[in-house]
Protein backbone atom coordinates (compact mmCIF):
# COMPACT_ATOMS: atom_id res chain seq x y z
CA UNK A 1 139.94 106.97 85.09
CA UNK A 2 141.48 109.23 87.44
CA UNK A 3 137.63 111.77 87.65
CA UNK A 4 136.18 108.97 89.45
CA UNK A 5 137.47 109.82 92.58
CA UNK A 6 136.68 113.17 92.02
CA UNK A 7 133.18 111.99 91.35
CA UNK A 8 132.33 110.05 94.24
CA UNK A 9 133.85 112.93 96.85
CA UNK A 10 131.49 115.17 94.45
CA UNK A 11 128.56 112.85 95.43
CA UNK A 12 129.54 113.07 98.82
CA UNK A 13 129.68 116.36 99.31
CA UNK A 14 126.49 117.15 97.18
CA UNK A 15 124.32 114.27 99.56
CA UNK A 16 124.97 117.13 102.72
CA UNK A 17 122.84 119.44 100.29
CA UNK A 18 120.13 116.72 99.68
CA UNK A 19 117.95 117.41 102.14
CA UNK A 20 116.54 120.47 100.41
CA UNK A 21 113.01 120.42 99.64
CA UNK A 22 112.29 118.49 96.40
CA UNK A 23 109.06 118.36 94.25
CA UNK A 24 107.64 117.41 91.13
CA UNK A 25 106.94 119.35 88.07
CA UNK A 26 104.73 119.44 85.31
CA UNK A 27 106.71 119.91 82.05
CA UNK A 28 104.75 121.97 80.01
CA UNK A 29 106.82 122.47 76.70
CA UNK A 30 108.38 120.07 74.90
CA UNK A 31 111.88 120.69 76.10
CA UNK A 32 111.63 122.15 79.74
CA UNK A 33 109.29 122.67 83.26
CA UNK A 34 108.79 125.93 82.08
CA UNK A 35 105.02 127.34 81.64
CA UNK A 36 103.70 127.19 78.57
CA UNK A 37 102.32 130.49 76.84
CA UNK A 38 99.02 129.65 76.44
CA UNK A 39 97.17 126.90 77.84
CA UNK A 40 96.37 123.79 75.46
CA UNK A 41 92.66 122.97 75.49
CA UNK A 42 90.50 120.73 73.00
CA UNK A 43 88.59 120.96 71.00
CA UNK A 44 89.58 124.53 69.90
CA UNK A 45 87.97 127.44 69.60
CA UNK A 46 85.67 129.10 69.38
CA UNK A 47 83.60 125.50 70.44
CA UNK A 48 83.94 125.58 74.57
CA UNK A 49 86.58 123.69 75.60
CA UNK A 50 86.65 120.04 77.28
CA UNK A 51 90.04 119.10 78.42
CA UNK A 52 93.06 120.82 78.53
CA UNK A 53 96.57 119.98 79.01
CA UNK A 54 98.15 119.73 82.80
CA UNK A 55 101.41 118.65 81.61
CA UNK A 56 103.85 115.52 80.85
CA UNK A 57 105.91 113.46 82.45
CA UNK A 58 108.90 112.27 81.39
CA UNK A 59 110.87 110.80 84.69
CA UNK A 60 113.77 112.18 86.65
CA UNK A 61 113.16 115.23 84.81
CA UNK A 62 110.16 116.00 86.72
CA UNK A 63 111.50 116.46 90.01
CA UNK A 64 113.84 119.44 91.27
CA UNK A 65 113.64 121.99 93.67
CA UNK A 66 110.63 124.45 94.21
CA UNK A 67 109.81 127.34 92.01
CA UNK A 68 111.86 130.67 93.29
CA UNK A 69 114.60 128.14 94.46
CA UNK A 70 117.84 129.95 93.61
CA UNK A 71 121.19 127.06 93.55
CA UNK A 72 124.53 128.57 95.16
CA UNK A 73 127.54 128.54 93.44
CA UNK A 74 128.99 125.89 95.46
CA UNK A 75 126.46 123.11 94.64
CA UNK A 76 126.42 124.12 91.18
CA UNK A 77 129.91 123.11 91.08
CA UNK A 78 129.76 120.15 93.04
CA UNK A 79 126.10 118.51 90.92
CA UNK A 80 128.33 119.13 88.10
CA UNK A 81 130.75 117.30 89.42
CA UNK A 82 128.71 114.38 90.54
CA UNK A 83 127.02 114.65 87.30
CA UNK A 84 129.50 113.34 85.55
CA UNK A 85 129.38 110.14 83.42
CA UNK A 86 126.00 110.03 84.87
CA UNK A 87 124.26 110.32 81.60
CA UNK A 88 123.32 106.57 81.91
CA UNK A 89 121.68 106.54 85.06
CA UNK A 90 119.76 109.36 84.31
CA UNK A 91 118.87 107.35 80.80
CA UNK A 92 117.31 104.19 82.93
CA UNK A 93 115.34 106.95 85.29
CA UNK A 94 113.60 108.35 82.20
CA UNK A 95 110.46 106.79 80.40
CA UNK A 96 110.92 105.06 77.15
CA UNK A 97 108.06 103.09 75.98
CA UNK A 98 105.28 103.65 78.85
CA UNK A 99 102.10 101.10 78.34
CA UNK A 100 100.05 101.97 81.24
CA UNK A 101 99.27 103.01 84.37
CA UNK A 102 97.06 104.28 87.49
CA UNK A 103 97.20 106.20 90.25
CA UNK A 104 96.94 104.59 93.52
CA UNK A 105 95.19 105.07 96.90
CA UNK A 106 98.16 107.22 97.97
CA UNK A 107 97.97 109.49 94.75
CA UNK A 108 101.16 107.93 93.04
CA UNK A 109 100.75 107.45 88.91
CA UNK A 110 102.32 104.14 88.85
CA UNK A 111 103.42 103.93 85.05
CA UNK A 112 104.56 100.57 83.41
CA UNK A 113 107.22 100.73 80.90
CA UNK A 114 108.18 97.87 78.73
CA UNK A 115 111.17 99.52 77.53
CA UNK A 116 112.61 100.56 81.25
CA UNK A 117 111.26 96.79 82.04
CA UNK A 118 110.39 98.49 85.15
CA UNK A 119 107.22 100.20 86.63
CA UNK A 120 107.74 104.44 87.54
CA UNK A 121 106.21 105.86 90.22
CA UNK A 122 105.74 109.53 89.94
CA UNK A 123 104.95 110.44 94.21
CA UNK A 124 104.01 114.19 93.73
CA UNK A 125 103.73 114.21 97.68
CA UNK A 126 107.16 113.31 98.47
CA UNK A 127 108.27 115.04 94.94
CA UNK A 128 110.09 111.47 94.77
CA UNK A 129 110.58 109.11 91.84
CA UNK A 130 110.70 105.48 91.99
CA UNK A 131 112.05 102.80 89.50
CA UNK A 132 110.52 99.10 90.43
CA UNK A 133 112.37 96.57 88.14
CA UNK A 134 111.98 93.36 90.68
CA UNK A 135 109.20 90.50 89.53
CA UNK A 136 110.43 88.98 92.03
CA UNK A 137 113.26 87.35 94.60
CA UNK A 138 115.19 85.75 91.35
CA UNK A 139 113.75 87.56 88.25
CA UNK A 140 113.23 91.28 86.95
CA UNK A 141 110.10 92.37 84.74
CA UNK A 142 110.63 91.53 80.89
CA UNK A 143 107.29 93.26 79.56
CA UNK A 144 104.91 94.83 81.93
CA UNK A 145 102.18 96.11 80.31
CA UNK A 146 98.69 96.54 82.63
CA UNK A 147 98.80 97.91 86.15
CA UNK A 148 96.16 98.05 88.90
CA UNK A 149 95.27 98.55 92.18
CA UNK A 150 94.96 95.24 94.15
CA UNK A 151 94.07 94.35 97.77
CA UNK A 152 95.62 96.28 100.90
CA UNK A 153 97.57 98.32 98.72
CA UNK A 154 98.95 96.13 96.39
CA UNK A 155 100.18 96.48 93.24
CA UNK A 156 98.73 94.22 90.64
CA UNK A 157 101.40 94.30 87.01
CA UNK A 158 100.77 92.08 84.11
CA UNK A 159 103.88 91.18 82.46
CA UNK A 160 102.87 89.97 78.98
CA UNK A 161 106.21 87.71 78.79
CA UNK A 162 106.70 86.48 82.43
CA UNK A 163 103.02 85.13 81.69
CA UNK A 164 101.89 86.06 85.30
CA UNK A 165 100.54 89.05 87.03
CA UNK A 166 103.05 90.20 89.66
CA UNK A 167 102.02 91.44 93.01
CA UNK A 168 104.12 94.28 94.66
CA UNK A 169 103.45 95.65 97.97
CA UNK A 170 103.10 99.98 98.86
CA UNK A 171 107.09 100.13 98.65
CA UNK A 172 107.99 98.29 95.80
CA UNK A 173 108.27 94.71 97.33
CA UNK A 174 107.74 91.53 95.45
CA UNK A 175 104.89 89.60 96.99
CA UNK A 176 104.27 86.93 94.03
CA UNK A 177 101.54 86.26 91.26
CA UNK A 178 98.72 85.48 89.76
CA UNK A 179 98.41 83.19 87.00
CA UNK A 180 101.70 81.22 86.40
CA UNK A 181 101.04 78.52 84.04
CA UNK A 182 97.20 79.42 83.47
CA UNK A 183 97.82 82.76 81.05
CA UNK A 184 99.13 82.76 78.17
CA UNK A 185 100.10 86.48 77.22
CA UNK A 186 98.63 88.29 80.13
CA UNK A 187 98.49 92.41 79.00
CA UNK A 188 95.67 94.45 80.77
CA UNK A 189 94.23 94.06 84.18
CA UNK A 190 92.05 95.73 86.33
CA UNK A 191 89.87 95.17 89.59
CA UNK A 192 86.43 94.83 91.06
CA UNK A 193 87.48 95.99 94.78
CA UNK A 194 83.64 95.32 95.93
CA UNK A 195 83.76 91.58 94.91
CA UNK A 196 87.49 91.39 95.45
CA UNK A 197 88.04 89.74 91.38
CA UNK A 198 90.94 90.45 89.60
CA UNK A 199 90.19 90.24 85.88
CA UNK A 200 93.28 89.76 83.01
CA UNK A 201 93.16 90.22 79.28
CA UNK A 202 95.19 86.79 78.04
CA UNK A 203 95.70 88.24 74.37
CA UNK A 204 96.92 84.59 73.48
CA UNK A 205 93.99 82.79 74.43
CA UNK A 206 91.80 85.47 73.71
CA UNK A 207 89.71 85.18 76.54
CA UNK A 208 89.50 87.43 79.77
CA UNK A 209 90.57 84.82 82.74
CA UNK A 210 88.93 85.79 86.50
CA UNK A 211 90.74 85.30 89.77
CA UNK A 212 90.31 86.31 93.45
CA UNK A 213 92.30 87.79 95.15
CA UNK A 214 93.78 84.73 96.69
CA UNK A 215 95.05 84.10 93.00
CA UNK A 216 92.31 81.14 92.56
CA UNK A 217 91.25 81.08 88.85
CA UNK A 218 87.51 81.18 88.91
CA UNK A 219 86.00 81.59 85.38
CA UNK A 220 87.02 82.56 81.71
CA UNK A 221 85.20 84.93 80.03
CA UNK A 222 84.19 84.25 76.64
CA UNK A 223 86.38 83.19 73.26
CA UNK A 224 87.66 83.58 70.35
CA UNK A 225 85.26 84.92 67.78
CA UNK A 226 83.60 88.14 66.38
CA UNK A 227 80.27 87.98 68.38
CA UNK A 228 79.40 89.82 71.01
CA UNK A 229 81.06 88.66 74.04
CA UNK A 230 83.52 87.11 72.27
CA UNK A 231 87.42 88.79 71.65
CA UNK A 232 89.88 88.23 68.96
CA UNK A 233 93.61 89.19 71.27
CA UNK A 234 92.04 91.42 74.38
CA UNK A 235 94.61 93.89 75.53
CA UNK A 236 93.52 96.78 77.91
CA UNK A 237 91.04 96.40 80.71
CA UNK A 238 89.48 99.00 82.55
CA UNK A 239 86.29 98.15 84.89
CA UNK A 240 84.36 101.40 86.51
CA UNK A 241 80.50 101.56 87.40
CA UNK A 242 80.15 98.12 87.75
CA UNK A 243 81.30 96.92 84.49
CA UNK A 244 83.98 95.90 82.52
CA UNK A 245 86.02 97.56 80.09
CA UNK A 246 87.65 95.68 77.46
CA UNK A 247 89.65 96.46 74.70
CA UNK A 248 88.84 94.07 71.45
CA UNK A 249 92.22 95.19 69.63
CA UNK A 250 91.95 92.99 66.55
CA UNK A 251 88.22 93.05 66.71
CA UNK A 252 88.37 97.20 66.19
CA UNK A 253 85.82 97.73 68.68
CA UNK A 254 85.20 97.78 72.78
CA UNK A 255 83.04 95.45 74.50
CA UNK A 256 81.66 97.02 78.22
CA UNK A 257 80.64 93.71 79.98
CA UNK A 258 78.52 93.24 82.82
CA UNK A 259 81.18 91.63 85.54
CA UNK A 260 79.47 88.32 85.99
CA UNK A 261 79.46 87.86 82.04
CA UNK A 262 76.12 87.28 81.95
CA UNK A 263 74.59 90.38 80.24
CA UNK A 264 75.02 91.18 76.38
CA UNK A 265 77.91 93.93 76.33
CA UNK A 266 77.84 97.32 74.68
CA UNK A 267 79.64 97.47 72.14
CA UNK A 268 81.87 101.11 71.07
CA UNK A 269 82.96 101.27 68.21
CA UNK A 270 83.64 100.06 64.91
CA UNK A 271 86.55 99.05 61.94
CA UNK A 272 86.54 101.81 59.43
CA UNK A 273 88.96 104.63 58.41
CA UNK A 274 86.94 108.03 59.67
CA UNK A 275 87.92 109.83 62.63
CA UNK A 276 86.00 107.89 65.47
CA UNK A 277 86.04 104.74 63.86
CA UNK A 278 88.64 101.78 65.41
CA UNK A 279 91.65 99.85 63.60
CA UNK A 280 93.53 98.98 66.50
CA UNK A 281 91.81 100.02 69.89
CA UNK A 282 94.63 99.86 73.07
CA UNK A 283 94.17 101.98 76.45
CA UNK A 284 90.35 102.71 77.57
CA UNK A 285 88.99 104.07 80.74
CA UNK A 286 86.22 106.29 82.08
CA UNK A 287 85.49 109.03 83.87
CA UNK A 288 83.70 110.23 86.78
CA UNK A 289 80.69 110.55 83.92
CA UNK A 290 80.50 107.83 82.38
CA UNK A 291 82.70 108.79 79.58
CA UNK A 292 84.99 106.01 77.78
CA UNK A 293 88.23 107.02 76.52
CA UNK A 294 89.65 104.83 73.38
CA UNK A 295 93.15 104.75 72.96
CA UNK A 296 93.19 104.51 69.14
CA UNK A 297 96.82 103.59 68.49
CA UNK A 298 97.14 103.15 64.69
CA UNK A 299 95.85 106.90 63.92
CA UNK A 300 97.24 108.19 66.93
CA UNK A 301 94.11 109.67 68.57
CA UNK A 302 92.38 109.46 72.05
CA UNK A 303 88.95 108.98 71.16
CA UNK A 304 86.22 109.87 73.77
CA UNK A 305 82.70 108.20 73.59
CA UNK A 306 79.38 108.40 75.86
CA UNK A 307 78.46 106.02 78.58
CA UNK A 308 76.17 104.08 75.60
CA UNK A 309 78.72 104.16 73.03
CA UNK A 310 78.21 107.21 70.89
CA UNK A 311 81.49 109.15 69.34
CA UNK A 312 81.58 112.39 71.16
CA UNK A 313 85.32 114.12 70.86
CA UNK A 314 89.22 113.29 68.91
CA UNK A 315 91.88 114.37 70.89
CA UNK A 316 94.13 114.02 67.97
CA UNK A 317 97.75 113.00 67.78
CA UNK A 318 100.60 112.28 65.39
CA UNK A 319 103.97 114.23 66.24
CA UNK A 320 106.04 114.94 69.21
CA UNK A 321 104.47 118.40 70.00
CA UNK A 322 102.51 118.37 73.41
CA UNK A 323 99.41 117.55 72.91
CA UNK A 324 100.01 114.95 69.91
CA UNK A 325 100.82 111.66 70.10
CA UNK A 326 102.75 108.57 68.59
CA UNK A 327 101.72 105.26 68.80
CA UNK A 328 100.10 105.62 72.17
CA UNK A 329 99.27 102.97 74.22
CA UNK A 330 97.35 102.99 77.40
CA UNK A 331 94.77 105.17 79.56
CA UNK A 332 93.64 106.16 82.76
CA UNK A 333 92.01 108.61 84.99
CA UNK A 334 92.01 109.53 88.69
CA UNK A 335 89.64 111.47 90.88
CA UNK A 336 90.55 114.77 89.95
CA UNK A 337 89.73 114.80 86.65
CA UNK A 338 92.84 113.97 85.07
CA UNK A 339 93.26 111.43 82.04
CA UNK A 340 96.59 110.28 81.95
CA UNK A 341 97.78 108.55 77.98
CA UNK A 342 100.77 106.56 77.73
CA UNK A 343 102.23 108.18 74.60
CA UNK A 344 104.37 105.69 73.90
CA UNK A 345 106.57 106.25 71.02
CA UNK A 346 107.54 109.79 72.27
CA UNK A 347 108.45 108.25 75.90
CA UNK A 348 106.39 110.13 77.87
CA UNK A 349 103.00 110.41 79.78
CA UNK A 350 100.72 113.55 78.72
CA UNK A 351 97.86 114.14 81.26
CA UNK A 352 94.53 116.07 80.55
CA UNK A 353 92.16 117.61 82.31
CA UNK A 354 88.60 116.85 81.49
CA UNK A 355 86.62 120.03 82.55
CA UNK A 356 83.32 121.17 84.42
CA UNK A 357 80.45 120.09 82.77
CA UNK A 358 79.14 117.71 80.24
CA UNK A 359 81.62 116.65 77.44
């Protein structure tokens, strides 16, 4: 008992050295920031590559001080110092079971974590992390799973056992929800900014329900069934060049619907057990192209197909090396060409780059 006072003039003294410059890293081997010795593309050679790996992240980890930054001997001492019996704090600023994610109109990657029960927010301009556990005034997340970007810089997080969406403003702050006592098992959602509709997969009532951005319920699309337009427990949403992106887990396949549900969707996909083929479809997103990436979480692969549907690429998975997956979850891409996969299992986010040119 008697190192806690140690600790806290430790902490102290080591906050006078905190105003050095801090930024975030990409960890590029499994255990450390350092570079990797070759870079990691797919698929491999000699066929011209299509992605490569930009790195993972992992939490706290990820921030530090610049490259060439050379620590004194003094704050060595004293972060050791400070450091200690910190261990758990450090534990609940680390990813353990990321679902999904985006990166918002400021450039954050906002990652959900149902493990953490919090949503991470990686700010690579302020080399900054930020843990956001608050639903609200009386009551902290319990399973947020889908993220988007709502209006004015909101937040919009569907938390699958609160059985609302939550809305948090730019810092963090809990502005409310969407959809108490009308969902069921809320998981993905996403957002048509030009119409101003917020669209949630309700994996209990298998339906996807349609709000405004007041929080009004306007419409549910479709039902339970195997038809087209029809979902057997939605999960991940994704909507990009007009349409919408849904995930038809138990269905093995994903349905791109026109936004007003009146057009017959594409449908990508389908059950078997070849590479390319679905058994349980999570994350999916697409790309400044047109691509759509399938999170295929039973055989550990992220599975890219063409705007109409056809099987294109495996990024494949199935350890805890980079560049393989476990039980991943969601997906998501930003205007620089990054895709961004929740691996879940190995606690941790591993973001590609999707290349020049046609995939």
């Amino acid at each position: 008992m008697r190192r806690w006072p140690a600790i806290a003039v430790g902490a102290l003294l080591l906050s006078a050295c905190a105003e050095r410059e801090t930024v975030m890293h990409w960890q590029t081997s499994a255990t450390s920031s350092a570079a990797a010795p070759a870079a990691q593309r797919w698929p491999a050679a000699p066929e011209a590559a299509r992605y490569e790996l930009v790195g993972v992240l992992t939490g706290e980890t990820n921030f530090g001080p610049p490259d060439g930054y050379r620590e004194g001997r003094l704050e060595q001492v004293l972060r050791w110092i400070a450091g200690l019996g910190a261990d758990e704090e450090r534990s609940k600023r680390t990813l353990l079971r990321p679902q999904g994610g985006i990166v918002d109109e400021a450039g954050r990657i906002c990652v959900t974590d149902v493990g953490r029960r919090a949503v991470f927010v990686f700010d690579e301009r302020a080399g900054r992390l930020a843990v956001w556990d608050q639903a609200d005034e009386h009551a902290a997340f319990m399973a947020p799973i889908g993220v988007a970007a709502g209006a004015d810089g909101e937040l919009l997080v569907a938390d699958s056992a609160l059985g609302r969406v939550v809305r948090l403003g730019r810092d963090g702050t809990p502005l409310g929800s969407i959809g108490k006592g009308v969902l069921g098992r809320p998981t993905g959602v996403t957002r048509d900014a030009a119409r101003g509709r917020i669209y949630v997969a309700d994996t209990a009532s298998h339906d996807i329900a349609v709000f405004d951005d007041a929080g009004r319920l306007l419409q549910r699309l479709g039902r339970r069934g195997v038809a087209a337009g029809e979902y057997n427990a939605p999960t991940f949403l994704a909507f990009a060049g007009g349409r919408l992106v849904v995930s038809d887990t138990a269905n093995a396949r994903v349905q791109l619907v026109d936004a007003t549900g009146a057009a017959s969707p594409v449908l990508i996909g389908r059950r078997g057990l070849y590479v390319g083929n679905l058994t349980r479809p999570k994350g999916v997103a697409r790309d400044v192209d047109g691509n759509v990436y399938v999170v295929e979480s039973f055989y550990d692969h992220l599975l890219v197909f063409d705007a109409e549907g056809h099987f294109l690429l495996p990024i494949r998975g199935g350890d805890a090396g980079l560049g393989a997956f476990y039980l991943p979850a969601g997906v998501w891409t930003d205007g620089a060409r990054r895709v961004f996969l929740a691996d879940m299992f190995n606690g941790r986010v591993v973001v590609l780059r999707y290349l020049e040119g046609p995939t």
